[in-house]
PDB file of N, CA and C in Angstrom:
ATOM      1  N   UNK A   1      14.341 -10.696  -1.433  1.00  0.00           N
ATOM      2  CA  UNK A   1      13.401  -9.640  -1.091  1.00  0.00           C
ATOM      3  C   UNK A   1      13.350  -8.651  -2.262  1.00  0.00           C
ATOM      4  N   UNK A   2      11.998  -8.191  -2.348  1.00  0.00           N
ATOM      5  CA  UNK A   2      11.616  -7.273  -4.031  1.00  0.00           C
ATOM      6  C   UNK A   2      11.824  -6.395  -3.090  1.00  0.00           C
ATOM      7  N   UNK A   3      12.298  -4.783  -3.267  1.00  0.00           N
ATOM      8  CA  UNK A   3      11.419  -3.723  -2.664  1.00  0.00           C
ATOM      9  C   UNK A   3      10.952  -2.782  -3.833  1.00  0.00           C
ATOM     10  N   UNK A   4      10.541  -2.176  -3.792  1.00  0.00           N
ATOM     11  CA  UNK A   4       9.667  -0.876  -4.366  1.00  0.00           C
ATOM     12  C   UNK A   4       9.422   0.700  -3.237  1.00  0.00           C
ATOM     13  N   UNK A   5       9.645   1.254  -4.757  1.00  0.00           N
ATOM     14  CA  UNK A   5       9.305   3.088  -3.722  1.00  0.00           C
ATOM     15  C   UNK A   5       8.201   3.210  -5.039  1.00  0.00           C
ATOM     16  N   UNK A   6       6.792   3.344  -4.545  1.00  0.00           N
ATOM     17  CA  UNK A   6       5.532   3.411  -5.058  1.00  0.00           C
ATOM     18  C   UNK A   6       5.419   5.290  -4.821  1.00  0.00           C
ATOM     19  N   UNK A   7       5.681   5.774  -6.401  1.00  0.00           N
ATOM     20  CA  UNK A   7       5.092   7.089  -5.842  1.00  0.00           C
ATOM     21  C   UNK A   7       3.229   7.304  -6.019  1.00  0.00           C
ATOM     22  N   UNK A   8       2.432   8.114  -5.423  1.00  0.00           N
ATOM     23  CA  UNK A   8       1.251   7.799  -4.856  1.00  0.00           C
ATOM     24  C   UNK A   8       0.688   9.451  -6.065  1.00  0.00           C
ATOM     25  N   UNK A   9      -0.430   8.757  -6.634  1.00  0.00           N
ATOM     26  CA  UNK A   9      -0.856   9.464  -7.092  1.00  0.00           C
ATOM     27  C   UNK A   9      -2.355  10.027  -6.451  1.00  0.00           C
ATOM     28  N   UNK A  10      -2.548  11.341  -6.190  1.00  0.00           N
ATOM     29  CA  UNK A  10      -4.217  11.695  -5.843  1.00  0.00           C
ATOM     30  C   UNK A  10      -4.512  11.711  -4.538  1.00  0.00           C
ATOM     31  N   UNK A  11      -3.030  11.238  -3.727  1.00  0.00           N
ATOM     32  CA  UNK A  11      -3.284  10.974  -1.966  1.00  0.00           C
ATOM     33  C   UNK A  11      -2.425  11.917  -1.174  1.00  0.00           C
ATOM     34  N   UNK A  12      -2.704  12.626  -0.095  1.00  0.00           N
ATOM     35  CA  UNK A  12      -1.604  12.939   0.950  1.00  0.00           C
ATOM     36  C   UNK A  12      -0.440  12.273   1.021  1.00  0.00           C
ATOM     37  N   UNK A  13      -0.008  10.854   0.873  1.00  0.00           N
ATOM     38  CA  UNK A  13       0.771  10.262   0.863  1.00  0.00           C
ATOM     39  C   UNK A  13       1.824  11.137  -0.495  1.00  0.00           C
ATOM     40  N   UNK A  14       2.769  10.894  -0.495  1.00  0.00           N
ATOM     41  CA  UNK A  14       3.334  10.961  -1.581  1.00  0.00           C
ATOM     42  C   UNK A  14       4.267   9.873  -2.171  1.00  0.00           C
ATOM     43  N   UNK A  15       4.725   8.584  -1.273  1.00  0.00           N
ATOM     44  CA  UNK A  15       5.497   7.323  -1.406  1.00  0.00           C
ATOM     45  C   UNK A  15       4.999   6.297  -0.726  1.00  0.00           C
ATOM     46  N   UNK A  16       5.173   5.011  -1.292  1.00  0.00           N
ATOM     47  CA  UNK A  16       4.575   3.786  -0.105  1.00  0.00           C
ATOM     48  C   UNK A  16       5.789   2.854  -0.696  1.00  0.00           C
ATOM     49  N   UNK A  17       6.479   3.002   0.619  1.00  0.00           N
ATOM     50  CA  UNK A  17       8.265   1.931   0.225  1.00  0.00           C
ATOM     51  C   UNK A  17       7.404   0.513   1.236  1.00  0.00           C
ATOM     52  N   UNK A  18       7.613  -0.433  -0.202  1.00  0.00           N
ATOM     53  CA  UNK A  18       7.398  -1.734   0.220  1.00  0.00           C
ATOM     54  C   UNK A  18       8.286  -2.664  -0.381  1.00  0.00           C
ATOM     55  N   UNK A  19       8.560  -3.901   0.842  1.00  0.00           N
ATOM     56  CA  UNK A  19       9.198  -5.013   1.052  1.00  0.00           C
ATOM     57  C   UNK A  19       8.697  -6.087   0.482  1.00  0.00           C
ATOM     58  N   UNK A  20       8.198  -6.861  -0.207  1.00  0.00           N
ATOM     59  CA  UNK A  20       7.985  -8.119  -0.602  1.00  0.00           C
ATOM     60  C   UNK A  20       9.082  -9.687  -0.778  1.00  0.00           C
ATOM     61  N   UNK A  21       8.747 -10.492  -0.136  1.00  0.00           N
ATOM     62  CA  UNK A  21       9.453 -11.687   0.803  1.00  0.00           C
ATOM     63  C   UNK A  21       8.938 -12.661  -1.292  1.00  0.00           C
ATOM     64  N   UNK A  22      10.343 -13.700  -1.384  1.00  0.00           N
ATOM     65  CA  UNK A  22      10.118 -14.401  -2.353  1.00  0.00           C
ATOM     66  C   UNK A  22       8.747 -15.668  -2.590  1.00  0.00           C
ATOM     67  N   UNK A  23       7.836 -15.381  -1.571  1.00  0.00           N
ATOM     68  CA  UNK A  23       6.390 -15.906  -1.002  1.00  0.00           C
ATOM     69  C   UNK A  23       5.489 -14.771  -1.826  1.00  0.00           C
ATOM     70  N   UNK A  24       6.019 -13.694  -1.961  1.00  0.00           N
ATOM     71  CA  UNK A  24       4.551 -12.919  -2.043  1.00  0.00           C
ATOM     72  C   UNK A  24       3.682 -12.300  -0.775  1.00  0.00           C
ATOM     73  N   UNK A  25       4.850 -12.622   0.139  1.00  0.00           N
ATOM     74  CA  UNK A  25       4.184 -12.110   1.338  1.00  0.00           C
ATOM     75  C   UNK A  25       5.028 -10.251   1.930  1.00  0.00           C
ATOM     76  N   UNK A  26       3.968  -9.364   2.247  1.00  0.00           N
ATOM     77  CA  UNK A  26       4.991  -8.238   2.534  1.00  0.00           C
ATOM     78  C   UNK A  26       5.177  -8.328   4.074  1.00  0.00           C
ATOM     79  N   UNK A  27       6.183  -7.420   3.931  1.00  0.00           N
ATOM     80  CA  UNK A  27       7.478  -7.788   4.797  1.00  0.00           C
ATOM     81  C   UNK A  27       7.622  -6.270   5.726  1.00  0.00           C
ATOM     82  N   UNK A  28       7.720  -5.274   4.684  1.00  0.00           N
ATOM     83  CA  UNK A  28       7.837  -4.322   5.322  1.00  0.00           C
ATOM     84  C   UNK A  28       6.974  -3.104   4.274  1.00  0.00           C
ATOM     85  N   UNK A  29       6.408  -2.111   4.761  1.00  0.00           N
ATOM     86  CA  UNK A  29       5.422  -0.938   4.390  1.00  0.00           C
ATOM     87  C   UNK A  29       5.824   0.158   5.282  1.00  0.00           C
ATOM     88  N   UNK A  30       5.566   1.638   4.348  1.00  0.00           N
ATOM     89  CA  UNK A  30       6.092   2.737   4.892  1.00  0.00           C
ATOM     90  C   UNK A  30       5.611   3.849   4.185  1.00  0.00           C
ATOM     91  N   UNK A  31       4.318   4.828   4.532  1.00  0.00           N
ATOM     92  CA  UNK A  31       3.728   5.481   3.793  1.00  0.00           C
ATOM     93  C   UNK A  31       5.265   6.988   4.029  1.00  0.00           C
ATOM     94  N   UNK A  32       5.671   7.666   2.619  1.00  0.00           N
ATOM     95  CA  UNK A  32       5.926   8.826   2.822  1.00  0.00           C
ATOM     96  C   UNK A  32       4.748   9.945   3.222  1.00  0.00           C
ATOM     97  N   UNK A  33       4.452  11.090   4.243  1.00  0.00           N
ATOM     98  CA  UNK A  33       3.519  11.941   4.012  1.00  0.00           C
ATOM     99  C   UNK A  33       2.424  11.250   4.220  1.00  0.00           C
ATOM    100  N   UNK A  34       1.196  11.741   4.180  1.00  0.00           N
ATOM    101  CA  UNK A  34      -0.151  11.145   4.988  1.00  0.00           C
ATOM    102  C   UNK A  34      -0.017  11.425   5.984  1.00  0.00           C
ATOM    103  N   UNK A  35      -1.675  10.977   6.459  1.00  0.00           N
ATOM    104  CA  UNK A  35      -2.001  10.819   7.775  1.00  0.00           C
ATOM    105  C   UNK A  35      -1.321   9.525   8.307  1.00  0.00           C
ATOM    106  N   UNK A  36      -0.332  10.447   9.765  1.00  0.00           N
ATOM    107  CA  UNK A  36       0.482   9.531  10.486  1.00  0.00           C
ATOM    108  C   UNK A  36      -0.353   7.898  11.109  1.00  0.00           C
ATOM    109  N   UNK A  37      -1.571   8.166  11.580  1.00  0.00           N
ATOM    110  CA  UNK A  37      -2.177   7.063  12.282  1.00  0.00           C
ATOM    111  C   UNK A  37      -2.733   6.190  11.148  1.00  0.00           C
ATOM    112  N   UNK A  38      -3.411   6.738   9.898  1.00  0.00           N
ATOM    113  CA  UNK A  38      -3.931   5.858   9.269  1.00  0.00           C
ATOM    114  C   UNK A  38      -2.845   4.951   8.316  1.00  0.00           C
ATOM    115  N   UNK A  39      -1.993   5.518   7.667  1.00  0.00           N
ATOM    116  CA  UNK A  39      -0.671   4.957   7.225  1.00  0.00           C
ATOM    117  C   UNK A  39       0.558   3.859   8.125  1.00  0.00           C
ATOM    118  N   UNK A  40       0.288   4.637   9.757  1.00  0.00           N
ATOM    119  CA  UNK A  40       0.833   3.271   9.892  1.00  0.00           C
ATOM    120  C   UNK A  40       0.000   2.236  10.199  1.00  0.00           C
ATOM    121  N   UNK A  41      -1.412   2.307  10.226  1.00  0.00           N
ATOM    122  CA  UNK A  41      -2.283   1.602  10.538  1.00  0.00           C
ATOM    123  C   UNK A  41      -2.711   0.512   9.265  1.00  0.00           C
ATOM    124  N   UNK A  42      -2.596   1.044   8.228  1.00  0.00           N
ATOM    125  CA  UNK A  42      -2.632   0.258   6.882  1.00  0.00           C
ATOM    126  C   UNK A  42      -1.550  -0.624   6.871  1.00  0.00           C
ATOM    127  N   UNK A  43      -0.439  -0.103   7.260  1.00  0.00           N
ATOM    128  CA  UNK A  43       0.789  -0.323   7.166  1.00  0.00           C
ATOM    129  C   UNK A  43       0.595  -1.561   7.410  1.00  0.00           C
ATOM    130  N   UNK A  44       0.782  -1.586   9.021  1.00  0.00           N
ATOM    131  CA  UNK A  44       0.234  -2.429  10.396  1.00  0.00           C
ATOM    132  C   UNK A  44      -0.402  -3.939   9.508  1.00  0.00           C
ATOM    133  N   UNK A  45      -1.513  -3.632   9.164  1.00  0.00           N
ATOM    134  CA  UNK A  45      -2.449  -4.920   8.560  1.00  0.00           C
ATOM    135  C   UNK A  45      -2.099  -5.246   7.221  1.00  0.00           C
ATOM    136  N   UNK A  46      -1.226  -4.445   6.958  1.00  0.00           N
ATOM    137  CA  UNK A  46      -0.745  -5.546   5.432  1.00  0.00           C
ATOM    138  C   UNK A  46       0.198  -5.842   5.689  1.00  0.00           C
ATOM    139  N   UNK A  47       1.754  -5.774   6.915  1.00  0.00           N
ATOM    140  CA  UNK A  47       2.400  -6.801   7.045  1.00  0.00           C
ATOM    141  C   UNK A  47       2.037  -8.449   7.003  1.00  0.00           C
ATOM    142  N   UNK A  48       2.969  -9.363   6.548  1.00  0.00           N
ATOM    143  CA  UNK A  48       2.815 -10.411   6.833  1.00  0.00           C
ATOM    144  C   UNK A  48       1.412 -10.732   6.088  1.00  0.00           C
ATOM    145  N   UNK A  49       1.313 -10.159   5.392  1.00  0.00           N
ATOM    146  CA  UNK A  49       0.370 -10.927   4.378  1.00  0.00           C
ATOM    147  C   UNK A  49       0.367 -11.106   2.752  1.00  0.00           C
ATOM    148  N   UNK A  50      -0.247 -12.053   2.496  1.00  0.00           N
ATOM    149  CA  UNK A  50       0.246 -12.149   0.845  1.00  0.00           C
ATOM    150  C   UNK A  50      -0.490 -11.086  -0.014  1.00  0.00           C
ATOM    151  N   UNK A  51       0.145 -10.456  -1.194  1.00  0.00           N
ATOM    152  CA  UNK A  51       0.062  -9.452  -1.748  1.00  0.00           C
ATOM    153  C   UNK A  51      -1.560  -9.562  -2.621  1.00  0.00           C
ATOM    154  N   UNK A  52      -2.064 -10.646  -3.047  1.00  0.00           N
ATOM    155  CA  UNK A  52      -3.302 -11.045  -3.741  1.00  0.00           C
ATOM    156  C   UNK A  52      -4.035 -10.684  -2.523  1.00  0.00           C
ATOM    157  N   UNK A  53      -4.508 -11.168  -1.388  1.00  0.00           N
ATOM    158  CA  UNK A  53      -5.300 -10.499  -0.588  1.00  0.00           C
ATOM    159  C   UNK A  53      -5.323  -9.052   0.029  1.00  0.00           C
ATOM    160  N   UNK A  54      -3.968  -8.870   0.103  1.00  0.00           N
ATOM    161  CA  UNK A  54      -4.139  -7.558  -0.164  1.00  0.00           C
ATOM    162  C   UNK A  54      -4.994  -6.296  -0.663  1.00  0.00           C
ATOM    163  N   UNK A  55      -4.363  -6.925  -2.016  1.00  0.00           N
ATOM    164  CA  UNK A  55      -5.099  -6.007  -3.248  1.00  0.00           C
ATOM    165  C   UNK A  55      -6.680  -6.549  -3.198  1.00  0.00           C
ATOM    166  N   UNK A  56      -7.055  -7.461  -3.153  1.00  0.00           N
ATOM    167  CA  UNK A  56      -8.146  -7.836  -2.854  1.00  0.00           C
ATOM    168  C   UNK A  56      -9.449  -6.745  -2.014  1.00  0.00           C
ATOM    169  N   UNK A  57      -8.733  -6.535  -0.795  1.00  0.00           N
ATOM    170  CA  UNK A  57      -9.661  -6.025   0.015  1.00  0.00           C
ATOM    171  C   UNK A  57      -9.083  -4.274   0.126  1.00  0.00           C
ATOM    172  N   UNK A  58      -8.235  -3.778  -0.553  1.00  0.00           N
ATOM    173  CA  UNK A  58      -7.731  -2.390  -0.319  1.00  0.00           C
ATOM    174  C   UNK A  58      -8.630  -1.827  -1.962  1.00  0.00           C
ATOM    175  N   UNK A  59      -8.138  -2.588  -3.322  1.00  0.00           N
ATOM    176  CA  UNK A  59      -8.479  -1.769  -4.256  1.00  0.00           C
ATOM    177  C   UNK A  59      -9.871  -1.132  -4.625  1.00  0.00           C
ATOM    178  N   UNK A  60      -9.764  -0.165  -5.000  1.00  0.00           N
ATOM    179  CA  UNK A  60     -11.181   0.333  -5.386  1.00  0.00           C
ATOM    180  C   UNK A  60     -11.551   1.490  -3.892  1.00  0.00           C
ATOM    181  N   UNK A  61     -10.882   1.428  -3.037  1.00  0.00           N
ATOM    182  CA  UNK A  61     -11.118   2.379  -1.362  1.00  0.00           C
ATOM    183  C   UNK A  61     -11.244   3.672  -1.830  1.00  0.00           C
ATOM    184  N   UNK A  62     -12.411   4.349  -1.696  1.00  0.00           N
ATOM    185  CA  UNK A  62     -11.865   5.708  -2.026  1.00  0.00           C
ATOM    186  C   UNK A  62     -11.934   6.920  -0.628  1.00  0.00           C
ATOM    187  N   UNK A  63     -11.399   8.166  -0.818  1.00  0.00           N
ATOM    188  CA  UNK A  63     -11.069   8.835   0.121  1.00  0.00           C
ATOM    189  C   UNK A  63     -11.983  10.459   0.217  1.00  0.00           C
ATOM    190  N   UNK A  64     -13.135  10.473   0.974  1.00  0.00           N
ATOM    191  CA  UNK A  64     -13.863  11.596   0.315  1.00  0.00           C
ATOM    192  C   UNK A  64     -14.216  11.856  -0.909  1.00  0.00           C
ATOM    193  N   UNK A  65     -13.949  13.107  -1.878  1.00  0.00           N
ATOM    194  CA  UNK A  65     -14.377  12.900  -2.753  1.00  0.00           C
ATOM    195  C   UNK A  65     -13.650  12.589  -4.020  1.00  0.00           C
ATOM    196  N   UNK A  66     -12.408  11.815  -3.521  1.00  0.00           N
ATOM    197  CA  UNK A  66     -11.500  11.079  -4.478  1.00  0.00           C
ATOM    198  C   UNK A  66     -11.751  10.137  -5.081  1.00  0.00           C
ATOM    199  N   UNK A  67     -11.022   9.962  -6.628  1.00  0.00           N
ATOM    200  CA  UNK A  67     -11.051   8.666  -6.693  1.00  0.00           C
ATOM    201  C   UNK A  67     -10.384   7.144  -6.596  1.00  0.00           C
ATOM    202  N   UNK A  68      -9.227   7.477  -5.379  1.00  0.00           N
ATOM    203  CA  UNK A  68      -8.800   6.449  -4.889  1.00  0.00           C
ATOM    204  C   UNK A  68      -8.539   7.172  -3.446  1.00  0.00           C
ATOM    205  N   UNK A  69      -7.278   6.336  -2.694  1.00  0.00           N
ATOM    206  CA  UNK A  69      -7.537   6.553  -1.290  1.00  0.00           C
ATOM    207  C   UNK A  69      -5.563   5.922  -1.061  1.00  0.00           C
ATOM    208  N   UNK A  70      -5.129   6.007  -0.056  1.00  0.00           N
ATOM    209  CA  UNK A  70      -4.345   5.556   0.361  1.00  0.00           C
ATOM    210  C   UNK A  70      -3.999   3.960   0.519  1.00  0.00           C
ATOM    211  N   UNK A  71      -4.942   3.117   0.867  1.00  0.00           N
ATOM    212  CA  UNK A  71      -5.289   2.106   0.480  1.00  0.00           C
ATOM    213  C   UNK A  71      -5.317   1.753  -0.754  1.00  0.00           C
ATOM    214  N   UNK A  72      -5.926   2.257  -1.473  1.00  0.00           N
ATOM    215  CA  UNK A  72      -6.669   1.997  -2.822  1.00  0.00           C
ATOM    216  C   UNK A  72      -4.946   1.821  -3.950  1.00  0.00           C
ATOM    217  N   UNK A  73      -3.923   2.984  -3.160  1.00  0.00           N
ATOM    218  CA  UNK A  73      -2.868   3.433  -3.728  1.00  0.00           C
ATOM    219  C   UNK A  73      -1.809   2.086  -3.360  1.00  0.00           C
ATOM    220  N   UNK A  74      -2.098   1.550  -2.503  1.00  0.00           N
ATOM    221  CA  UNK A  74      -1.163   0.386  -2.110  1.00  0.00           C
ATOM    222  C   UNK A  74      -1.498  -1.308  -2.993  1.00  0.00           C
ATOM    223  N   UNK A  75      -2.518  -1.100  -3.181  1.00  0.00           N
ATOM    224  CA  UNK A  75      -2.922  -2.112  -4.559  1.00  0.00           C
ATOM    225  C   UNK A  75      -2.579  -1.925  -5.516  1.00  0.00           C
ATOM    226  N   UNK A  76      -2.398  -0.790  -5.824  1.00  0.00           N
ATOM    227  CA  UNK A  76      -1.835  -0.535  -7.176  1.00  0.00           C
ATOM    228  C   UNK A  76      -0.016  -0.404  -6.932  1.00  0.00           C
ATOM    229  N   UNK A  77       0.581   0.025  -5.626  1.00  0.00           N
ATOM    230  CA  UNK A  77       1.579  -0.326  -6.114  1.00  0.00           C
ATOM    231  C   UNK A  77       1.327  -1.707  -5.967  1.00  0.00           C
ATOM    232  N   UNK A  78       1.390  -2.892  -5.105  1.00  0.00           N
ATOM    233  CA  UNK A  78       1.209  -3.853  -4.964  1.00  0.00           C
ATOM    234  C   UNK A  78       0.995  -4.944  -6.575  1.00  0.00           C
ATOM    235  N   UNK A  79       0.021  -4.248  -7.337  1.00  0.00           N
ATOM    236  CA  UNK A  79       0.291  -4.661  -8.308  1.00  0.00           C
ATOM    237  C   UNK A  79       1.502  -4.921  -9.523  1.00  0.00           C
ATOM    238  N   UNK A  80       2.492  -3.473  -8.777  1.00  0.00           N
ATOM    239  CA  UNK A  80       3.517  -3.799  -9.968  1.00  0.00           C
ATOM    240  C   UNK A  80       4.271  -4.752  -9.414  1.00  0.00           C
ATOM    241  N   UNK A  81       4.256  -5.947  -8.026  1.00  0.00           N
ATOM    242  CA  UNK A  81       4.774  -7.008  -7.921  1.00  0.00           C
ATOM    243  C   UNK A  81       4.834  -8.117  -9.025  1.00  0.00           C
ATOM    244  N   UNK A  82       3.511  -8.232  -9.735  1.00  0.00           N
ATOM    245  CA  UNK A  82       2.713  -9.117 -10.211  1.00  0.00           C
ATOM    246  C   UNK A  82       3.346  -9.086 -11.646  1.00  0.00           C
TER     247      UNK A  82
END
């Protein structure tokens, strides 16, 4: 198991501690800070899935008039798997 503490740039969040399984699949997600429902709700739908789809459908999300998003922030850590 990889883990990572992703600090979050530009978001309410300020950490996203993730689990990654020797598959490429995550395992476990945990926004520090943020919005409680949407963080564990992201959380929620990227368990148990492989990290390329992931990033796939999260990067580029933006948040009002940001230019990324909480989502958007989990692809990019997600990327330093890669």
């Amino acid at each position: 198991m990889k883990n990572l503490v992703y600090k979050t740039k530009g978001t309410c969040s300020k950490e996203i501690h993730i689990a990654v399984d020797s598959d490429n699949i995550i395992r476990e997600m945990k926004f520090i800070n943020g919005c409680d429902g949407n963080s564990k709700g992201v959380a929620s739908l990227c368990i148990g899935r492989k990290i390329d789809d992931v990033i796939n459908r999260l990067e580029g999300i933006t948040c009002l008039n940001k230019s990324t998003s909480c989502p958007d922030q989990v692809a990019k850590a997600l990327r330093t798997f890669k």
